[in-house]
Structure formats: structure tokens, C-alpha cells
PDB file of N, CA and C in Angstrom:
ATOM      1  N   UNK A   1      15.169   6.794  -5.073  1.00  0.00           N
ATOM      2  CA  UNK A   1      15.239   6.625  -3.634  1.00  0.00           C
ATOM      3  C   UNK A   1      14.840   5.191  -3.280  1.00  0.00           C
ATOM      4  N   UNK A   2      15.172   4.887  -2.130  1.00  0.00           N
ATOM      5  CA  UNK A   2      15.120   3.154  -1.908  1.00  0.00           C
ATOM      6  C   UNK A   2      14.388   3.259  -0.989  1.00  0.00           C
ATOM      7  N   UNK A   3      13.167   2.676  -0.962  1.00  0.00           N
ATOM      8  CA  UNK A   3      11.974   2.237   0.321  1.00  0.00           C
ATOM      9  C   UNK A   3      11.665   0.877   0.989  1.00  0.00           C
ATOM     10  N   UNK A   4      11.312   0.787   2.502  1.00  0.00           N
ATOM     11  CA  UNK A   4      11.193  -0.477   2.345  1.00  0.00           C
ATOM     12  C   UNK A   4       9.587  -0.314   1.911  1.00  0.00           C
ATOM     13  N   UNK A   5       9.140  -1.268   1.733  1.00  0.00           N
ATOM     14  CA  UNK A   5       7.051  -1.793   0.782  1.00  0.00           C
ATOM     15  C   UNK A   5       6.759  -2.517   2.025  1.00  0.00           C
ATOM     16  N   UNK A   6       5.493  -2.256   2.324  1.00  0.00           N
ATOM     17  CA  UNK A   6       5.269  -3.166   2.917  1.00  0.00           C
ATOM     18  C   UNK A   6       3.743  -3.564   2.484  1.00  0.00           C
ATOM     19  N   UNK A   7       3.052  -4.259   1.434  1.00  0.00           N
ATOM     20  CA  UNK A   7       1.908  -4.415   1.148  1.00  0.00           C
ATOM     21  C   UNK A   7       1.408  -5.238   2.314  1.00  0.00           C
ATOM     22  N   UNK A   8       0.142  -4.815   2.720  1.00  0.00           N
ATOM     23  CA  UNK A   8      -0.896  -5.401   3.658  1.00  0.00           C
ATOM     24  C   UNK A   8      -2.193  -6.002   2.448  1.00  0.00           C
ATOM     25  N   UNK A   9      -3.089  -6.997   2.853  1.00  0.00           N
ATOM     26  CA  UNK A   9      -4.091  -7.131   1.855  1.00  0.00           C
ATOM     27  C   UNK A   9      -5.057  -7.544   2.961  1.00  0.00           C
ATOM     28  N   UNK A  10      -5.852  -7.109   3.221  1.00  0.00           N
ATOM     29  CA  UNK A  10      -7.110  -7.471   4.317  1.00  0.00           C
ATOM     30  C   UNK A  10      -8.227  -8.128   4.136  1.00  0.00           C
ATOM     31  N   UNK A  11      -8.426  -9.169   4.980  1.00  0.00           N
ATOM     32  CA  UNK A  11      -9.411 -10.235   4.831  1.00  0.00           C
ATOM     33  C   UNK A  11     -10.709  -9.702   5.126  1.00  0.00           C
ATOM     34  N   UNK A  12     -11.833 -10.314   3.452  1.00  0.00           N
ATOM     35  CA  UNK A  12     -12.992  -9.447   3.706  1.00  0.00           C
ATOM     36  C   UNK A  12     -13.735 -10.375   4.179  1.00  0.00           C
ATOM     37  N   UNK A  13     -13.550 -12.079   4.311  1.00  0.00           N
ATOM     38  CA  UNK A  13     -14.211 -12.385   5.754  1.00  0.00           C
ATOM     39  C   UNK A  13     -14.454 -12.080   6.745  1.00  0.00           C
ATOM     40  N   UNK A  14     -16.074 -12.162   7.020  1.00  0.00           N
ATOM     41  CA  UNK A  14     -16.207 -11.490   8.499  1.00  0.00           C
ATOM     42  C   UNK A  14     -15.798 -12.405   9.724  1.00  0.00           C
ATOM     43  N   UNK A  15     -15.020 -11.882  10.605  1.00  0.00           N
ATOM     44  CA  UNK A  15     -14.816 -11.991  11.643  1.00  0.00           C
ATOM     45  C   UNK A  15     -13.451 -12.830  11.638  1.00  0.00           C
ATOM     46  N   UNK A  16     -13.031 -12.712  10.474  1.00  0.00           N
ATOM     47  CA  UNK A  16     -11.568 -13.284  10.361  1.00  0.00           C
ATOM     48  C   UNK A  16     -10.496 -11.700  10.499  1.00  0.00           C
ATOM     49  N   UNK A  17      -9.478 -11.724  11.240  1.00  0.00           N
ATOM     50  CA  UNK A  17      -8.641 -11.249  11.572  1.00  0.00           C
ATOM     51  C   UNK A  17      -7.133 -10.731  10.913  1.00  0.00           C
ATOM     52  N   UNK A  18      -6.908 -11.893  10.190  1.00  0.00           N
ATOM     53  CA  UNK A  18      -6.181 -12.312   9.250  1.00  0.00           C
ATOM     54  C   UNK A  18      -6.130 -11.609   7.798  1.00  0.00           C
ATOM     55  N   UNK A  19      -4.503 -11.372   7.723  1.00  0.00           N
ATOM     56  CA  UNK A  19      -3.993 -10.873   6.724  1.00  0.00           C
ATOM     57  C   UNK A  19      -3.237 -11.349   5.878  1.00  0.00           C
ATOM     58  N   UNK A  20      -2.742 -11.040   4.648  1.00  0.00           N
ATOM     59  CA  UNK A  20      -1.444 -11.698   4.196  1.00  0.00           C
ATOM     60  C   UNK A  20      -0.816 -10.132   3.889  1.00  0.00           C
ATOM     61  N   UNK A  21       0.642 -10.312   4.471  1.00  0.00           N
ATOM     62  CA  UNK A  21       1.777  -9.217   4.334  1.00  0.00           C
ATOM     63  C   UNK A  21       3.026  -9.715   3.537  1.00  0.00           C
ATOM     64  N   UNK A  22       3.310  -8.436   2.499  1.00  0.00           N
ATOM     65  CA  UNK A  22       4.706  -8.790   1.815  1.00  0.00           C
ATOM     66  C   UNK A  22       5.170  -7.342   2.054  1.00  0.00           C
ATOM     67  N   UNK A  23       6.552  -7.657   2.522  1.00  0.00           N
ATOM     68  CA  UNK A  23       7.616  -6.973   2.624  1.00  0.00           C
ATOM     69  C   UNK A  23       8.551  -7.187   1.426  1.00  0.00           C
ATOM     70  N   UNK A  24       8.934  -6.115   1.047  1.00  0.00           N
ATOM     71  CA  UNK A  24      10.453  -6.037  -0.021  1.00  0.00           C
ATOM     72  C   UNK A  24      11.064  -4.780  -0.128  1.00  0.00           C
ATOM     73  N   UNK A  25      12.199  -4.442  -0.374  1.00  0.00           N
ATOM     74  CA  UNK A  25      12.378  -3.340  -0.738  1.00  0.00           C
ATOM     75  C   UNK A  25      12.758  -3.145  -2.180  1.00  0.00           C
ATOM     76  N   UNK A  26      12.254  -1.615  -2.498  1.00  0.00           N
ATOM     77  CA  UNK A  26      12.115  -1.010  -3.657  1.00  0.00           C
ATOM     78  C   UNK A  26      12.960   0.069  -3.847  1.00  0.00           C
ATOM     79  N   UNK A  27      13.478   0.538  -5.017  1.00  0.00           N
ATOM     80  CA  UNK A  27      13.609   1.456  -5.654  1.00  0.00           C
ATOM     81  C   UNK A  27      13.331   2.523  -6.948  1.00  0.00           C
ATOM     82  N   UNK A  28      12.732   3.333  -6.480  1.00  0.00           N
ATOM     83  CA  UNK A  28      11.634   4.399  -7.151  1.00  0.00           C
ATOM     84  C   UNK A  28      11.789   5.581  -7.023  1.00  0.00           C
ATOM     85  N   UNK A  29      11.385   6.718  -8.039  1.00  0.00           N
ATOM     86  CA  UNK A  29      12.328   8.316  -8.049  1.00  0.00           C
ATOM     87  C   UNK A  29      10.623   8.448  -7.995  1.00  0.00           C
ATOM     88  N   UNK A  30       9.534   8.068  -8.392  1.00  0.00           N
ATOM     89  CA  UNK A  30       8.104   8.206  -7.769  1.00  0.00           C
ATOM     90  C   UNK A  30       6.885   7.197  -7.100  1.00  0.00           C
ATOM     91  N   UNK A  31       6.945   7.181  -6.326  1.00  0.00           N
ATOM     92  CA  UNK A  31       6.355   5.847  -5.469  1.00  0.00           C
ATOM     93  C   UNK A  31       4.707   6.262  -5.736  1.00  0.00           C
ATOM     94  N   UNK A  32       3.786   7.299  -6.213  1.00  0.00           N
ATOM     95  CA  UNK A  32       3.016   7.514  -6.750  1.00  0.00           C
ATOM     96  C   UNK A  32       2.588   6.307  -8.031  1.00  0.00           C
ATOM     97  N   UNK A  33       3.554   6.510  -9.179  1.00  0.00           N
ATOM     98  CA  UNK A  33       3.487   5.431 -10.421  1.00  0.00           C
ATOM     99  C   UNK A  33       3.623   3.963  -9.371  1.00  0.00           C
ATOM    100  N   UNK A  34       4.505   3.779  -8.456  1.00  0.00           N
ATOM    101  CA  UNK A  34       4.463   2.223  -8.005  1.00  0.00           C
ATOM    102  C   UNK A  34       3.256   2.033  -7.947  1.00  0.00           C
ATOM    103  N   UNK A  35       2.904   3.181  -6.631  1.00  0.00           N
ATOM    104  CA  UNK A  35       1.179   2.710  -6.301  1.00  0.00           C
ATOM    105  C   UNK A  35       0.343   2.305  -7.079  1.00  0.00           C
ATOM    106  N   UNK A  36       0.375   2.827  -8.334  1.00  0.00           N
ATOM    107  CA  UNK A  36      -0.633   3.138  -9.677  1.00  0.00           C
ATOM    108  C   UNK A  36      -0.676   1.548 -10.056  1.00  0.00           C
ATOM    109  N   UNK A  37       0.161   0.843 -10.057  1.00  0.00           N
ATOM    110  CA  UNK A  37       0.504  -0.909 -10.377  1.00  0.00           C
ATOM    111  C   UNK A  37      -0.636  -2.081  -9.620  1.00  0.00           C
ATOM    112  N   UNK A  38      -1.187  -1.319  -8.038  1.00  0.00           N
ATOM    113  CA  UNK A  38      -2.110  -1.896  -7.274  1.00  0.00           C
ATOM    114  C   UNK A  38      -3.126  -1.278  -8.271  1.00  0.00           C
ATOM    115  N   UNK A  39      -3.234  -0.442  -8.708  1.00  0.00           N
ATOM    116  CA  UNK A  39      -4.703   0.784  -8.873  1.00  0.00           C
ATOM    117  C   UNK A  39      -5.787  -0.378  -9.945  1.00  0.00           C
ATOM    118  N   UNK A  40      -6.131  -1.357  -9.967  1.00  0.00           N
ATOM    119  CA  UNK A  40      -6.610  -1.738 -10.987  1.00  0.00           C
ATOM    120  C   UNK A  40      -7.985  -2.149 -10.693  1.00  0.00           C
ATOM    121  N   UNK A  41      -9.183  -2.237 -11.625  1.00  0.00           N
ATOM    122  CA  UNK A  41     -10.759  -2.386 -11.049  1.00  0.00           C
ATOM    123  C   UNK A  41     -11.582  -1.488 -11.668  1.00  0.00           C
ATOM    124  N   UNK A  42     -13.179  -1.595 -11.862  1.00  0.00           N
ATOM    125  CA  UNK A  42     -14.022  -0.513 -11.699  1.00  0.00           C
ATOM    126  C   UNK A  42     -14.474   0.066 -10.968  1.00  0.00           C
ATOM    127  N   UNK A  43     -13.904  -0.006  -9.402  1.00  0.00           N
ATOM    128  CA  UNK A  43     -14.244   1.438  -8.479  1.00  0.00           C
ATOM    129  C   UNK A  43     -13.101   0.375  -7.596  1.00  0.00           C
ATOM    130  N   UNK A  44     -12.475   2.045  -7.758  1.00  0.00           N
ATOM    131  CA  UNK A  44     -10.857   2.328  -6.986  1.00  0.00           C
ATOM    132  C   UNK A  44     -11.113   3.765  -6.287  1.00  0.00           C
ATOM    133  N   UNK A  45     -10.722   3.608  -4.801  1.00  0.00           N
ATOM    134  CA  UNK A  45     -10.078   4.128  -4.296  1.00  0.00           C
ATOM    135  C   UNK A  45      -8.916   4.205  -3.594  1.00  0.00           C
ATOM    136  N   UNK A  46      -8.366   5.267  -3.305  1.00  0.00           N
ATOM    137  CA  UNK A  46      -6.822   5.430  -3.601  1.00  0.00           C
ATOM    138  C   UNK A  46      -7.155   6.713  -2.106  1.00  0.00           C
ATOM    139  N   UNK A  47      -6.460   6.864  -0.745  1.00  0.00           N
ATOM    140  CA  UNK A  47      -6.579   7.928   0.401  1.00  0.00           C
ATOM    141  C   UNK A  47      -4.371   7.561   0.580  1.00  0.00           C
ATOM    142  N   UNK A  48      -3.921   8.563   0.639  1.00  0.00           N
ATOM    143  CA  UNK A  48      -2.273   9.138   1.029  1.00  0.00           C
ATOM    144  C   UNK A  48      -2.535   9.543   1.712  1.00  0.00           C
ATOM    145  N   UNK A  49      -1.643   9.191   2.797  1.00  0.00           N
ATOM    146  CA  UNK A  49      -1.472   9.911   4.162  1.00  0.00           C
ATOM    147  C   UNK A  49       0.622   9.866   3.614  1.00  0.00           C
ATOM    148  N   UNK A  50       1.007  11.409   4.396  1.00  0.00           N
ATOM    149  CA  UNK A  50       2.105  11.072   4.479  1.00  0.00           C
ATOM    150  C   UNK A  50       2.383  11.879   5.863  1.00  0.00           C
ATOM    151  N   UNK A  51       3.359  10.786   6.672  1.00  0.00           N
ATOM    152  CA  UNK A  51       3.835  10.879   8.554  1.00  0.00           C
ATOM    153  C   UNK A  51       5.127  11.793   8.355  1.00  0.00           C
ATOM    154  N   UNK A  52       5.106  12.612   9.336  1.00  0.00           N
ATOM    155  CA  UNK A  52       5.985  13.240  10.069  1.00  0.00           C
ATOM    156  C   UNK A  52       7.713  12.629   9.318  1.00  0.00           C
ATOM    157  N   UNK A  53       7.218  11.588  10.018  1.00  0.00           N
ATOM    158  CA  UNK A  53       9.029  10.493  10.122  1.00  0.00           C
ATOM    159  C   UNK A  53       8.966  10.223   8.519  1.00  0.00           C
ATOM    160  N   UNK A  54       8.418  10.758   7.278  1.00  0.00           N
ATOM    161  CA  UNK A  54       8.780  10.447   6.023  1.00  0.00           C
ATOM    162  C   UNK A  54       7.628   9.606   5.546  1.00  0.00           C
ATOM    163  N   UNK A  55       7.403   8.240   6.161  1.00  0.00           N
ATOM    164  CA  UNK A  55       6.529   7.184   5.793  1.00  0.00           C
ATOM    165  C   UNK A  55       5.502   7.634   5.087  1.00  0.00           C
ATOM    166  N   UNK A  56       5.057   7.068   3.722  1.00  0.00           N
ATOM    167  CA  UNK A  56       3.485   7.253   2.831  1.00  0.00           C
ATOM    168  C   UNK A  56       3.007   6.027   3.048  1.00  0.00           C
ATOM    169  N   UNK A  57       1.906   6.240   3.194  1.00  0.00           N
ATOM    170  CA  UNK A  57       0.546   5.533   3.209  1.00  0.00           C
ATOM    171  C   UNK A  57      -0.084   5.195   2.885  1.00  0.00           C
ATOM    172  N   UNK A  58      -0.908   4.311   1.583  1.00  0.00           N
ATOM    173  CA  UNK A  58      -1.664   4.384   0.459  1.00  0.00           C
ATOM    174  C   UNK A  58      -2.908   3.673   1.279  1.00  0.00           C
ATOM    175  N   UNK A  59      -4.005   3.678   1.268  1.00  0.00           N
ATOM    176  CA  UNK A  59      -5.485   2.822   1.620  1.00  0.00           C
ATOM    177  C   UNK A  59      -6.254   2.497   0.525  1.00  0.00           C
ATOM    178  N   UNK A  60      -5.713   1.413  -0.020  1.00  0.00           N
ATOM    179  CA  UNK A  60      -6.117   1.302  -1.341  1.00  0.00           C
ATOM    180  C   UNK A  60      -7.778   0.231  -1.579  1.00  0.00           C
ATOM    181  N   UNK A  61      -8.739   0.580  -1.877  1.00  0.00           N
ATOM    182  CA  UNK A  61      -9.651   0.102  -1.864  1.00  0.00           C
ATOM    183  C   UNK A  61     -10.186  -0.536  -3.340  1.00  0.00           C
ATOM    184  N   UNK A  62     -10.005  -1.604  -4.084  1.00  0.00           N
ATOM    185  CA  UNK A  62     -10.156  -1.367  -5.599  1.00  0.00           C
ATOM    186  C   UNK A  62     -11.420  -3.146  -5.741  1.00  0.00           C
ATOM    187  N   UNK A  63     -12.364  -3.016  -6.120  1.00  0.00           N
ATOM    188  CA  UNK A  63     -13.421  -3.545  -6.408  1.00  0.00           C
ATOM    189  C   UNK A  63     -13.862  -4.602  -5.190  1.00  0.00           C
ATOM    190  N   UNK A  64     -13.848  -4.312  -4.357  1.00  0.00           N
ATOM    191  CA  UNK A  64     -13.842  -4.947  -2.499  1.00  0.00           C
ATOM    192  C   UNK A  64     -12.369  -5.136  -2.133  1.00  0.00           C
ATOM    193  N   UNK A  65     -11.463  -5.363  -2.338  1.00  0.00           N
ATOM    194  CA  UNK A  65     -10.344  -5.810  -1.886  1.00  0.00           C
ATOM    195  C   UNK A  65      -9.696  -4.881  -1.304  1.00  0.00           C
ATOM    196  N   UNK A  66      -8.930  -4.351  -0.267  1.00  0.00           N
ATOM    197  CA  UNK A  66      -8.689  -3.671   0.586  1.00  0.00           C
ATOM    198  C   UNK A  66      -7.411  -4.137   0.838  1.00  0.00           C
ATOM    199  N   UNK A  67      -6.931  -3.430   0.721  1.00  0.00           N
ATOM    200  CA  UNK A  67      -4.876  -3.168   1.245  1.00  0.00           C
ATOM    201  C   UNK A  67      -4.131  -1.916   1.365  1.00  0.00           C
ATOM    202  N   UNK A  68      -3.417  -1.802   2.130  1.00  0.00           N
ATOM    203  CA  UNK A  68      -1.961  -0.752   2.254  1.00  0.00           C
ATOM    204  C   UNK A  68      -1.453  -0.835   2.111  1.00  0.00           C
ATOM    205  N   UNK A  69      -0.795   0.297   1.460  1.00  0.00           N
ATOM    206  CA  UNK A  69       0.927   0.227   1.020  1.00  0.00           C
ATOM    207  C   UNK A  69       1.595   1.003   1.894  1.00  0.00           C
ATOM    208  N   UNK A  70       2.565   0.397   2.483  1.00  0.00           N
ATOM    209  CA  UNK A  70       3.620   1.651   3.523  1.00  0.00           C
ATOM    210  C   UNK A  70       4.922   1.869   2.579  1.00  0.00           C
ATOM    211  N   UNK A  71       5.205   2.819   2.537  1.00  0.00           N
ATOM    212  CA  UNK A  71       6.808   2.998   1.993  1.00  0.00           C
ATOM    213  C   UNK A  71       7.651   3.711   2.978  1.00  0.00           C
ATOM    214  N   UNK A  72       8.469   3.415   3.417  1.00  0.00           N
ATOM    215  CA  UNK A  72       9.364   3.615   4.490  1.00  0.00           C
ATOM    216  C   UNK A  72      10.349   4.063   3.853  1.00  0.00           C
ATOM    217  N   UNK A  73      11.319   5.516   3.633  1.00  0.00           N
ATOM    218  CA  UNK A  73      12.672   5.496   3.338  1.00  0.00           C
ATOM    219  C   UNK A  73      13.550   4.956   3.782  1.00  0.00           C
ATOM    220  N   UNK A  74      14.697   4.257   2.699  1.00  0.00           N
ATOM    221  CA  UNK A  74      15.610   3.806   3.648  1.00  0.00           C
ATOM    222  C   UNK A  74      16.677   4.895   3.538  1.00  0.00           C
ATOM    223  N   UNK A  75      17.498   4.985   4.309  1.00  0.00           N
ATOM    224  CA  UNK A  75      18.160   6.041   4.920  1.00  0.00           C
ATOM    225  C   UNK A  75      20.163   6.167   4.678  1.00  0.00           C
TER     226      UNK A  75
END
């Protein structure tokens, strides 16, 4: 299936606002194993949300660094 990605990576400066975002699209029969490619560190967490409209969610937390993954079907 073909998704669009949209990695977020969040700034752990305080009081900075600021992100860096990459967009691409992918193709994957399990977007689980994609995720698994961010999963790296000695304390990972990993929270899925999946929306109504299809979209998954990853809140990926792995040794301070903080990002999301959106996968959007494309259609």
C-alpha cells in the first residue's frame, strides 16, 4: 500500500518552537516494520494511535528525542 510519511522531529530546546519535517511517500504491505527503522536507543517508546479517516500515528520517544510519524493512505 502507498502512504504519504510525514516524519516530525521536535525540538528539545526549551522554549524553542521549532521543528524539522520530512515528507515523502512510501510504499509498505506493513508500516509497523517501517516504524521499527526510527525504533533505535536504550529507552524507546513507541504510543499508535490509528484515526477514523485511516491515518496511523506513531509518538515515538527514543533516548530524549521525540518525533511522529503520520502515514496517510494514498488512495
Amino acid at each position: 500500500m502507498r502512504y504519504e510519511m510525514i516524519r516530525e522531529i521536535f525540538n528539545a530546546c526549551g522554549g524553542n518552537q521549532m521543528r524539522d519535517v520530512y515528507i515523502r511517500e512510501i510504499e509498505t504491505g506493513d508500516v509497523d516494520a517501517t516504524v521499527k527503522e526510527f525504533l533505535s536507543g536504550k529507552e524507546v517508546s513507541c504510543k499508535k494511535e490509528i484515526r477514523p479517516d485511516g491515518c496511523l500515528i506513531f509518538d515515538i520517544e527514543s533516548d530524549g528525542l521525540v518525533q511522529r510519524l503520520s502515514f496517510t493512505p494514498d488512495p
